[in-house]
Every structure is written in C-alpha cells, then in structure tokens.
Protein backbone atom coordinates (compact mmCIF):
# COMPACT_ATOMS: atom_id res chain seq x y z
CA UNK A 1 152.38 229.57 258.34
CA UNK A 2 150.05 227.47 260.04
CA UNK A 3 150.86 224.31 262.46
CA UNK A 4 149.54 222.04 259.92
CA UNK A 5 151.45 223.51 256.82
CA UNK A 6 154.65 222.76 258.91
CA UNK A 7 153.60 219.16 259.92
CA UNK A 8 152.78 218.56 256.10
CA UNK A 9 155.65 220.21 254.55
CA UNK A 10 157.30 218.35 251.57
CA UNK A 11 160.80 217.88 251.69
CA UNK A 12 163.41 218.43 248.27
CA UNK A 13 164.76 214.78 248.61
CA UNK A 14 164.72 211.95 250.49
CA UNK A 15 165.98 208.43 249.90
CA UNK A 16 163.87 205.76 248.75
CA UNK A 17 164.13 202.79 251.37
CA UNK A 18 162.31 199.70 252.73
CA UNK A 19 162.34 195.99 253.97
CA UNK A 20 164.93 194.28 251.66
CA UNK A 21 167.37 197.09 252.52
CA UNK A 22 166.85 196.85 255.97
CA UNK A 23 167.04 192.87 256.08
CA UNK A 24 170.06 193.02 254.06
CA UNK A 25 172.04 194.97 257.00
CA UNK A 26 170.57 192.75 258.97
CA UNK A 27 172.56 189.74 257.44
CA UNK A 28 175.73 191.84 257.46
CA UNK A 29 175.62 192.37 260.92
CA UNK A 30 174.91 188.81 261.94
CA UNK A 31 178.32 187.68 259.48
CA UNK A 32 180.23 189.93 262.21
CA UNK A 33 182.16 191.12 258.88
CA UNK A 34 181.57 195.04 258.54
CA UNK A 35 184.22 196.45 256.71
CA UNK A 36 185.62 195.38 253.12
CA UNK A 37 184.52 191.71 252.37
CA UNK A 38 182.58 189.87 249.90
CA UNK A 39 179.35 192.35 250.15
CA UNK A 40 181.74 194.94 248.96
CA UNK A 41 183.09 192.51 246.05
CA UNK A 42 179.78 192.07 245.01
CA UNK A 43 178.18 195.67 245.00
CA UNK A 44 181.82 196.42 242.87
CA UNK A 45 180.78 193.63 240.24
CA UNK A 46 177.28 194.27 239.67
CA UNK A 47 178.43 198.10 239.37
CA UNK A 48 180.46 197.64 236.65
CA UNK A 49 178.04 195.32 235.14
CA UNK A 50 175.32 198.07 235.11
CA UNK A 51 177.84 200.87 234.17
CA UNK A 52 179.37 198.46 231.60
CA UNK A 53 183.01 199.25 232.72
CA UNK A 54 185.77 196.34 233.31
CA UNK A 55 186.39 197.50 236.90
CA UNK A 56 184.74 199.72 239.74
CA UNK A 57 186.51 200.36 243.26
CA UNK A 58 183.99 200.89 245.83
CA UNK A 59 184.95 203.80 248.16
CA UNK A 60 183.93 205.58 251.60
CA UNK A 61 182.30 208.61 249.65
CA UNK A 62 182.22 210.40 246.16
CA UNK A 63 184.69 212.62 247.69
CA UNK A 64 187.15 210.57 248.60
CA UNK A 65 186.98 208.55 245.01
CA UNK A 66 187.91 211.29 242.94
CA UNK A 67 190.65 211.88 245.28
CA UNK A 68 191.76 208.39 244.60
CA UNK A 69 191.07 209.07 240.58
CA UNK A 70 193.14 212.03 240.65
CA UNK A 71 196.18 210.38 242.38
CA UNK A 72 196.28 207.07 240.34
CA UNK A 73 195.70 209.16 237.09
CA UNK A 74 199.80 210.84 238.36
CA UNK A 75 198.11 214.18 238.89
CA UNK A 76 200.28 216.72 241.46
CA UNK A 77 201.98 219.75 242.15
CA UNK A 78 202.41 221.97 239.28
CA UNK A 79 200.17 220.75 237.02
CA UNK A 80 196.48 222.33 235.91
CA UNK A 81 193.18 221.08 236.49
CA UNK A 82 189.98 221.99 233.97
CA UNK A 83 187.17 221.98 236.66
CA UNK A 84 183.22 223.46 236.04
CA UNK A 85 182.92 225.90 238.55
CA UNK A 86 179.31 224.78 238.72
CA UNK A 87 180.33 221.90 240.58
CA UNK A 88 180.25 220.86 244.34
CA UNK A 89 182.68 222.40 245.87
CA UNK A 90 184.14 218.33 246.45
CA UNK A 91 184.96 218.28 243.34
CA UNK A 92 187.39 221.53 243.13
CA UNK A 93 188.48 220.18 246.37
CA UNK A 94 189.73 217.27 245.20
CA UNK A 95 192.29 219.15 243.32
CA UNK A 96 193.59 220.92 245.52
CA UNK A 97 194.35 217.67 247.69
CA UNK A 98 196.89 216.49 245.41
CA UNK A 99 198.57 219.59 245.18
CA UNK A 100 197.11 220.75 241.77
CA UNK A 101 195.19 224.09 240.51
CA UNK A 102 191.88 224.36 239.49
CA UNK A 103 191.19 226.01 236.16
CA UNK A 104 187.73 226.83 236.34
CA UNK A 105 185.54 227.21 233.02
CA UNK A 106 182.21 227.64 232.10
CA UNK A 107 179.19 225.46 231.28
CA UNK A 108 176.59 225.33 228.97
CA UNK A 109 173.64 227.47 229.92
CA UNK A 110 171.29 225.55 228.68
CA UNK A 111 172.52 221.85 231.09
CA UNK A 112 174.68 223.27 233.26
CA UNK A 113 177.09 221.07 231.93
CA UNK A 114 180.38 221.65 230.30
CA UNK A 115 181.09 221.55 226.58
CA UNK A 116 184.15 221.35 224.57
CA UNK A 117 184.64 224.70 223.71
CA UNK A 118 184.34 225.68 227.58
CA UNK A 119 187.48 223.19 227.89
CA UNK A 120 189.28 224.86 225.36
CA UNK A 121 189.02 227.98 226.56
CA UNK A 122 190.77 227.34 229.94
CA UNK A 123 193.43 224.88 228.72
CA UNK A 124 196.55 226.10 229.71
CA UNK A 125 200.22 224.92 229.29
CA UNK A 126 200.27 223.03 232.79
CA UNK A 127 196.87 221.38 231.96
CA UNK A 128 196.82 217.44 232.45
CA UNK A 129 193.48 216.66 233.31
CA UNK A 130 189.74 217.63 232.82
CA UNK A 131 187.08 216.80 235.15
CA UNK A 132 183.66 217.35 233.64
CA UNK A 133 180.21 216.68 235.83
CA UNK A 134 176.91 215.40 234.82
CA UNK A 135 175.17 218.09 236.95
CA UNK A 136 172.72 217.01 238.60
CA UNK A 137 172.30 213.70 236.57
CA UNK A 138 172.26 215.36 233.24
CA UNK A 139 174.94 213.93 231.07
CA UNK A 140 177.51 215.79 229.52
CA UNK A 141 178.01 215.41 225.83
CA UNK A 142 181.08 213.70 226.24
CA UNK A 143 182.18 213.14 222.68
CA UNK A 144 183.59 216.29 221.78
CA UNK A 145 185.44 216.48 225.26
CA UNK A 146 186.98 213.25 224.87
CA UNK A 147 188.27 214.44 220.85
CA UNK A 148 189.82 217.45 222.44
CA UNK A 149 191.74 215.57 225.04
CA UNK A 150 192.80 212.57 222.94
CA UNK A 151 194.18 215.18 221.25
CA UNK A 152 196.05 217.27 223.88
CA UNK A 153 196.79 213.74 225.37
CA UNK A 154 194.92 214.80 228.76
CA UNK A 155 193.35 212.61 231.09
CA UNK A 156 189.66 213.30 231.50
CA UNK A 157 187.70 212.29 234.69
CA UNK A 158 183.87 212.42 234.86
CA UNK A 159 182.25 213.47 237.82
CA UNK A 160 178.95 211.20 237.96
CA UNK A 161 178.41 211.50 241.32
CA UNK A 162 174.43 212.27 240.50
CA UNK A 163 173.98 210.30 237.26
CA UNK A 164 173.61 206.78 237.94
CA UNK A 165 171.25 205.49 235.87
CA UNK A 166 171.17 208.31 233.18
CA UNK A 167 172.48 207.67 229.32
CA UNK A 168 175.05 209.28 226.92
CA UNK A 169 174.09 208.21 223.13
CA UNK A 170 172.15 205.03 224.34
CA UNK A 171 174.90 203.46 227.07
CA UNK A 172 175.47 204.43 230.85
CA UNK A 173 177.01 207.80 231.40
CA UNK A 174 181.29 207.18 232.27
CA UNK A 175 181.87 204.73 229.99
CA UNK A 176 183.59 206.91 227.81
CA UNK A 177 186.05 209.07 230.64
CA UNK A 178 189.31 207.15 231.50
CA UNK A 179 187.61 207.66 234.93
CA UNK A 180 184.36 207.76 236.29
CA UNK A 181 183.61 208.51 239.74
CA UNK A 182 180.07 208.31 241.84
CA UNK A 183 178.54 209.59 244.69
CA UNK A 184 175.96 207.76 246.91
CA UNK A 185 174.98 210.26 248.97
CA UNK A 186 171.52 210.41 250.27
CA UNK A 187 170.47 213.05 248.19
CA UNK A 188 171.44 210.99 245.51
CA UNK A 189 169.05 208.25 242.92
CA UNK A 190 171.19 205.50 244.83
CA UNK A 191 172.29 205.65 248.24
CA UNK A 192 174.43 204.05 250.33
CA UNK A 193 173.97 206.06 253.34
CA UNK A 194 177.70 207.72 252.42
CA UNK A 195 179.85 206.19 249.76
CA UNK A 196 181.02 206.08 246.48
CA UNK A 197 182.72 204.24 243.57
CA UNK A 198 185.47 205.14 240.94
CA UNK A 199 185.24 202.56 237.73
CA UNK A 200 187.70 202.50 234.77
CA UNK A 201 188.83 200.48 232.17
CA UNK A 202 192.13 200.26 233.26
CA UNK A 203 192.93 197.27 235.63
CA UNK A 204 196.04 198.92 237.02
CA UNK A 205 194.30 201.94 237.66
CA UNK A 206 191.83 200.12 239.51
CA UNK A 207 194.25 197.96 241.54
CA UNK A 208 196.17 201.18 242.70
CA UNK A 209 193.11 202.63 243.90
CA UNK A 210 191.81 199.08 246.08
CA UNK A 211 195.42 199.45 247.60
CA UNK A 212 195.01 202.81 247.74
CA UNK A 213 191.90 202.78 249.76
CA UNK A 214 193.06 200.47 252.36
CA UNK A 215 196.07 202.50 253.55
CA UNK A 216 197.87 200.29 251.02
CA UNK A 217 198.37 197.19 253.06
CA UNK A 218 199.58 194.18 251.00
CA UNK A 219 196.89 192.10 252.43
CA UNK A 220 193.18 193.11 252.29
CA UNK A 221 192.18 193.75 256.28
CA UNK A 222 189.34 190.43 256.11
CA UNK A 223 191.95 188.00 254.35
CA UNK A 224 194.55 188.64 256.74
CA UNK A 225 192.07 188.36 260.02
CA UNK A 226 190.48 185.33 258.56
CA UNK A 227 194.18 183.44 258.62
CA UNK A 228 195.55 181.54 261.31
CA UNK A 229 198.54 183.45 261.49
CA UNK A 230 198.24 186.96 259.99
CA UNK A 231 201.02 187.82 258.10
CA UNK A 232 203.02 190.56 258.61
CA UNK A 233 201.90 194.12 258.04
CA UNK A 234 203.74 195.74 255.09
CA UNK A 235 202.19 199.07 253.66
CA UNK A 236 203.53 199.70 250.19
CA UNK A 237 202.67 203.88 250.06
CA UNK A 238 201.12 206.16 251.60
CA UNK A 239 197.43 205.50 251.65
CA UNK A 240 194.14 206.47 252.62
CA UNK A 241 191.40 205.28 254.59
CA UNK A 242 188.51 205.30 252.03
CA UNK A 243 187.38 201.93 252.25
CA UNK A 244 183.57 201.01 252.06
CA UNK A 245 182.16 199.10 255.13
CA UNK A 246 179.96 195.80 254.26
CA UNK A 247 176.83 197.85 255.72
CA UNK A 248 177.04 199.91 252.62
CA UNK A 249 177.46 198.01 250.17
CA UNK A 250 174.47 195.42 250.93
CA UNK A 251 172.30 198.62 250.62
CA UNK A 252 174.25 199.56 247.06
CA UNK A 253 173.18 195.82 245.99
CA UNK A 254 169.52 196.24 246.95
CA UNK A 255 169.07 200.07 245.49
CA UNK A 256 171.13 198.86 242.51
CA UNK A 257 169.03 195.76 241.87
CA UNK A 258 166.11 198.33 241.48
CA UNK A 259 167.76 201.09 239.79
CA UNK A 260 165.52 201.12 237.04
CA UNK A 261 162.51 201.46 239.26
CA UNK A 262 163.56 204.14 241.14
CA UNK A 263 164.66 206.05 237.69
CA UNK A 264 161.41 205.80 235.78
CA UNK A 265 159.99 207.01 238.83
CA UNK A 266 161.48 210.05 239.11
CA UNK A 267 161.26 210.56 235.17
CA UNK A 268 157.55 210.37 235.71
CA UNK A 269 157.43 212.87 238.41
CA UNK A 270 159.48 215.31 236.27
CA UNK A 271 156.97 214.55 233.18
CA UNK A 272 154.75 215.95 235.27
CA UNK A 273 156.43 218.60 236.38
CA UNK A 274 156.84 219.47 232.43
CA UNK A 275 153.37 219.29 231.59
CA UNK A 276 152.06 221.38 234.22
CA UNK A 277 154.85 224.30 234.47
CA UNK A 278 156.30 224.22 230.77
CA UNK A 279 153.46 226.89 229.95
CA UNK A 280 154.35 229.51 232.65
CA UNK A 281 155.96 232.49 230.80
CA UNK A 282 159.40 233.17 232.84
CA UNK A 283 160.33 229.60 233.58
CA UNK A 284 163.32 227.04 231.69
CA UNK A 285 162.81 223.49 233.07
CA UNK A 286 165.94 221.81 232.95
CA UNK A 287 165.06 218.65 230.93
CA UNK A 288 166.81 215.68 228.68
CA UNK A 289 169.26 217.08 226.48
CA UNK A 290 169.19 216.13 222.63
CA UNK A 291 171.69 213.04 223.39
CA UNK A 292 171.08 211.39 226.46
CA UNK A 293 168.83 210.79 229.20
CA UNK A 294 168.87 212.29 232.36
CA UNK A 295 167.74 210.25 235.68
CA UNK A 296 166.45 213.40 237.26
CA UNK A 297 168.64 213.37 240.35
CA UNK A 298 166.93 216.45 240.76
CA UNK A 299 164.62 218.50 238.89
CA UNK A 300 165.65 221.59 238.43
CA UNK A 301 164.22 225.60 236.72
CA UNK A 302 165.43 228.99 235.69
CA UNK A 303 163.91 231.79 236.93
CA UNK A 304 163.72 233.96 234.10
CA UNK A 305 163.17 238.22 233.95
CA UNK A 306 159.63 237.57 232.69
CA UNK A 307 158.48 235.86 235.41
CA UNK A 308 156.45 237.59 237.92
CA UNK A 309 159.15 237.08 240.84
CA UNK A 310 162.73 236.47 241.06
CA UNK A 311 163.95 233.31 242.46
CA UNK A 312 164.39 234.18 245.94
CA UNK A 313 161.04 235.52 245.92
CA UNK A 314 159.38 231.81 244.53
CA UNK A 315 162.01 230.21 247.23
CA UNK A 316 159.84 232.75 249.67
CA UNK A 317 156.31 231.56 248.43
CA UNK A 318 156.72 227.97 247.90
CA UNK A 319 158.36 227.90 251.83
CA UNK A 320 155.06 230.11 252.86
CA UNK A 321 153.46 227.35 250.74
CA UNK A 322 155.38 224.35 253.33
CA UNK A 323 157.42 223.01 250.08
CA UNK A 324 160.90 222.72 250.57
CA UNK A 325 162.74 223.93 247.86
CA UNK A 326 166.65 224.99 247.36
CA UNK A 327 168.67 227.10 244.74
CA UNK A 328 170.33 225.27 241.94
CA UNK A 329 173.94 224.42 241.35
CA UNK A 330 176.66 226.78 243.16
CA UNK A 331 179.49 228.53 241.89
CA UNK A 332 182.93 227.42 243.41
CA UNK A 333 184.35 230.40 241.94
CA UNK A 334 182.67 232.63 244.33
CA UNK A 335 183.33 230.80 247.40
CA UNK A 336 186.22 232.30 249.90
CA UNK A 337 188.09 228.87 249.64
CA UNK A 338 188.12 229.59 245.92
CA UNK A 339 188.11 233.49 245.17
CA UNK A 340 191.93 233.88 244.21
CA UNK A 341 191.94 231.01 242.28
CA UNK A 342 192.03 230.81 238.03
CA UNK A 343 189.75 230.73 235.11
CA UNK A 344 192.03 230.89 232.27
CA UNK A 345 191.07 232.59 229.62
CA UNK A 346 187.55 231.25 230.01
CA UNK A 347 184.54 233.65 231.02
CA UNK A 348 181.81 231.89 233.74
CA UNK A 349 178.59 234.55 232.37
CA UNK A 350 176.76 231.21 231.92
CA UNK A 351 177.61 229.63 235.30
CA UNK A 352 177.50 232.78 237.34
CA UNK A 353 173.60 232.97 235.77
CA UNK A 354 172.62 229.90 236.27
CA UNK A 355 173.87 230.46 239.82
CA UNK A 356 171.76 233.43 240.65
CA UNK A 357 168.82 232.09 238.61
CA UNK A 358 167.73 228.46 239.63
CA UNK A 359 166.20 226.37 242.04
CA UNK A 360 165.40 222.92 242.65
CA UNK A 361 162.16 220.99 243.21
CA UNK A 362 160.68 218.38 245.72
CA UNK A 363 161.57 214.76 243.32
CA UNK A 364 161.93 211.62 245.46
CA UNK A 365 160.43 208.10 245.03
CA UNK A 366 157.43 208.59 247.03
CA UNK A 367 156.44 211.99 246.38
CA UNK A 368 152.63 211.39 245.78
CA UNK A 369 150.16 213.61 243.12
CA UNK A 370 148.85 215.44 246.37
CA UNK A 371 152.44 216.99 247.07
CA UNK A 372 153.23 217.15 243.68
CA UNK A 373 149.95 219.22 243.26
CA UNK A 374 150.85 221.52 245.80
CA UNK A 375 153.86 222.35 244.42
CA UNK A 376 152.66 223.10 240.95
CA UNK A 377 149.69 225.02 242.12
CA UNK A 378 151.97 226.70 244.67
CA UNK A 379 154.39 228.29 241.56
CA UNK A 380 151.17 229.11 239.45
CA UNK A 381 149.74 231.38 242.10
CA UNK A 382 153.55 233.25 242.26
CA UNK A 383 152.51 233.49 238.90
CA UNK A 384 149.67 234.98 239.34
CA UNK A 385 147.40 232.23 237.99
CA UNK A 386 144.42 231.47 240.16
CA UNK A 387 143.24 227.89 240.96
C-alpha cells in the first residue's frame, strides 16, 4: 500500500457536522447551564414530535436507556428476556443488569431482523419481555411481534438505536413497542456525540425514567440550583446517573432539524451502491424490506459461496484498496460474556450466517462519487471484472 492510498483512505462512517452545530454549543456554553435544562427539554419535545410518541426521556447513551426501559417496564431476577443474538452486545447487556436472562433467538436471514416466529420459538415460561432491534436501521416488521405479545401479555421493547429516521408501514419506526429506545452514537444517522433517548406512550413510564436518570432526586439538579434556597435533597430510589448534558442535546436539535437531509442522503448513496453491485453474482445487498423504509445507518452485503472470495478475503482487497470496511452484525451468542447462556428452543443457523458472511460499506453524508467509485470498482476487480 502506497503513502498516498493511506492518506486517501475512506473511512466506514463518520458523522455529518458543521457551523450551526458548532454555534449551538457555543450558546450552551455561554448560558453556564451544561447539564439537564431547557436544551434537553427541547431536544425531548421535538423527538417525540418526529417519532410521533407522547413522551421521550433523553438519556446519557443508548445503553444506559434501555437499562432505564427495562427497569421501569418491572423487569428482574427470575424472569426471561427474548433478545436477537444479532444485536450489540449493549443490548444483551442490558439484561443482565437488572438481573434477568437472555433468551437468545434467531433473525430473519434475509434483514437481520427478528420475526414472530423467531419469538415464538424461544418463549419460555419465565418470559416477560421481548426486545427486538431494527438492525442496522432496517425496521422490524413489528406487527406480528406485537400480536404475539398482546397475546402472551409481554412487554416488548424495540431497540432503535440505528433507525432514526426509517419507517414501519408509512410512520416512524417505535411507535408501535410499549418502548422504544435510541442510540446517538457517532456511528449513528444522528449524533449526539454519546447519548440516547427512550420514548413511550406511557407518561408514568416516562416520569420513572426522568427520575430515574437523575439518581432520583425530587428536584431536577437546574431547578433546585436556580432557587434561592435549595431545598433539601431527598432521593426517592435508587437511581442512576444517565442524564444528558445541555452540550448534547443542542447538537440532537440541530441534526434532528435536518434529519431528513441527512436520510435521503444516505438513501442515495446506497441507490448507488444497488445499481452498481446488484449485478455481481455472489453478492445480497441488504436493502428496504417489503414494509418499511430503511435510513441506511449502514449499508450492508452477504458474501455469498458464488462469489469469487469469501468475506475476509474482500475485507483484505478493499483495505489493499485504502477503503475501510468492517464485518456485519455480531453474534452475542458466541461471545465469552455470553457462551453459557440460553436459546430456548430456538436455532440461530440464520444469525450465526449472517455473522460469518457480511460486511459493511463506507455510507456517510459526505462520501463523494470519487470514493464511492473506488469502492465499487474496488469489489468488481475481487470479482474479477476489469475496469
């Protein structure tokens, strides 16, 4: 690899940020109020305007708000989690925090994402919640899921840490979960830096989880600094410190404000990923499923038998090539944290392939045609196709 491949290499992600985000800190820091005040309030209500949800709790990450979602939701010891195992390993994680087991169960191979008949398969007796994830933006097809819990009266939690922005049936994805949590990770189509947000319908879900947050003080920490005489500390629980500082939520009002330019951006990029790779013999490009919309949080292939390498061998070329690429979604299964742990009744052949199989692709705002280009001509010639 030459000096100039490395100084022009093209990275897998990378945040899409500029002046308004920058003056907006700006203003935070000059109010001298950096933690929890009315930048935070306002990122929460224009979040749950876009999601169309009656209330979102802005948190310190993704993590920590499915932590919160689990624990106001009365999940604990002894009872049974459904959990993809083609998840971040946060979101297994997060069960185990609260004292409850992860049932893992398998996905569709097609999305990656879970289905109802995956669910069934590793309900067990204990089992009191689900937790399905739009992987990597692509929405589940929640319907079903929903049906089958209604039924077994189990509370379902969606994991939409990457899919803000993408659709279920024509409406934002985690509008139908009893809880919906997000991530805004750098890597993610809206970033906060770190940071997250858990929205529900249910306003005393919601209000556990703001007390929650803050360690559960009575008093929200700017009220009680902003009075004369602060009132006396009284901490109703045991809490958490998961609360979102006013630095991160003026960026989550600027990147939300724009949301739907930085989505059709990254739909265009993968349209053209689909027009120029959908004809190689060997390769599955993860796309839109038949009932929603995904907002390409990343764009993502299989690396099929007929193809003329396997994918560690394109991972190889396209980093000879100075194009960063990664494998796809992991298996929490396989992890040591995770190894002893259960899958029911439910077989993982779908998530365990998918696993070994894919990777992901350079997709960020300002990838230009030139990188793009490279890319795409980079996995024809693993192909064998000359220029």
């Amino acid at each position: 690899m030459t000096a100039e491949t490395v100084l022009a290499r093209i990275k897998v992600m990378e945040p899409w940020l500029g002046d308004d985000e920058t003056r907006a800190v700006a203003e935070v820091l000059a109010s001298g109020v950096l933690t929890q005040g009315p930048k935070v309030k306002e990122f929460e209500a224009n979040f749950s305007a876009v999601q169309e949800v009656r209330h979102a709790v802005a948190t310190s990450s993704g993590t920590s708000a499915l932590h919160l979602a689990l624990v106001v939701a009365g999940i604990g010891p002894g009872d049974d989690v459904v959990v993809p195992s083609l998840a971040f390993i946060a979101t297994v994680n997060a069960v185990t925090y609260v004292g409850a087991r992860p049932v893992f169960c398998d996905v569709d191979p097609l999305t990656g994402t879970v289905t109802a008949a995956a669910v069934r398969a590793a309900l067990t007796l204990d089992t009191r919640a689900v937790i399905v994830v739009d992987q990597a933006g692509v929405p589940v097809d929640l319907d079903p899921v929903v049906e089958l819990c209604e039924r077994h009266e189990i509370i379902l939690i969606e994991d939409a840490g990457c899919a803000v922005g993408s659709a279920y049936r024509g409406r934002p994805v985690g509008t139908g979960a009893d809880i919906a949590v997000w991530s805004f990770h750098p890597d993610n189509v809206l970033t906060t830096g770190e940071g997250g947000m858990l929205t529900t319908h249910r306003a005393d879900w919601a209000a556990r989880a703001r007390s929650l947050r803050g360690h559960s003080l009575n008093v929200p920490p700017v009220d009680r600094h902003r009075s004369p005489v602060a009132a006396p500390e009284v901490y109703v629980e045991v809490g958490f410190d998961y609360q979102m500082t006013e630095l991160q939520a003026a960026l989550g009002v600027v990147q939300l404000g724009r949301l739907g330019e930085i989505v059709a951006r990254r739909r265009e990029i993968a349209a053209r990923y689909e027009a120029g790779l959908s004809v190689l013999a060997g390769l599955r490009l993860v796309t839109d499923p038949p009932y929603g919309e995904t907002n390409f949080q990343s764009f993502w292939l299989e690396v099929l038998p007929g193809f003329a390498t396997d994918r560690e061998g394109l991972l190889g070329r396209l980093a000879d090539a100075g194009i960063s690429a990664c494998r796809g979604p992991m298996a929490a299964h396989r992890q040591p944290a995770y190894r002893w742990r259960d899958t029911g009744n439910a077989g993982l052949q779908a998530t365990e392939r998918l696993t070994d199989r894919t990777l992901v692709l350079p997709i960020f705002h300002n990838l230009e045609n030139v990188g793009l280009n490279r890319v795409m001509n980079s996995i024809r010639a693993a192909a064998g196709i000359r220029p």
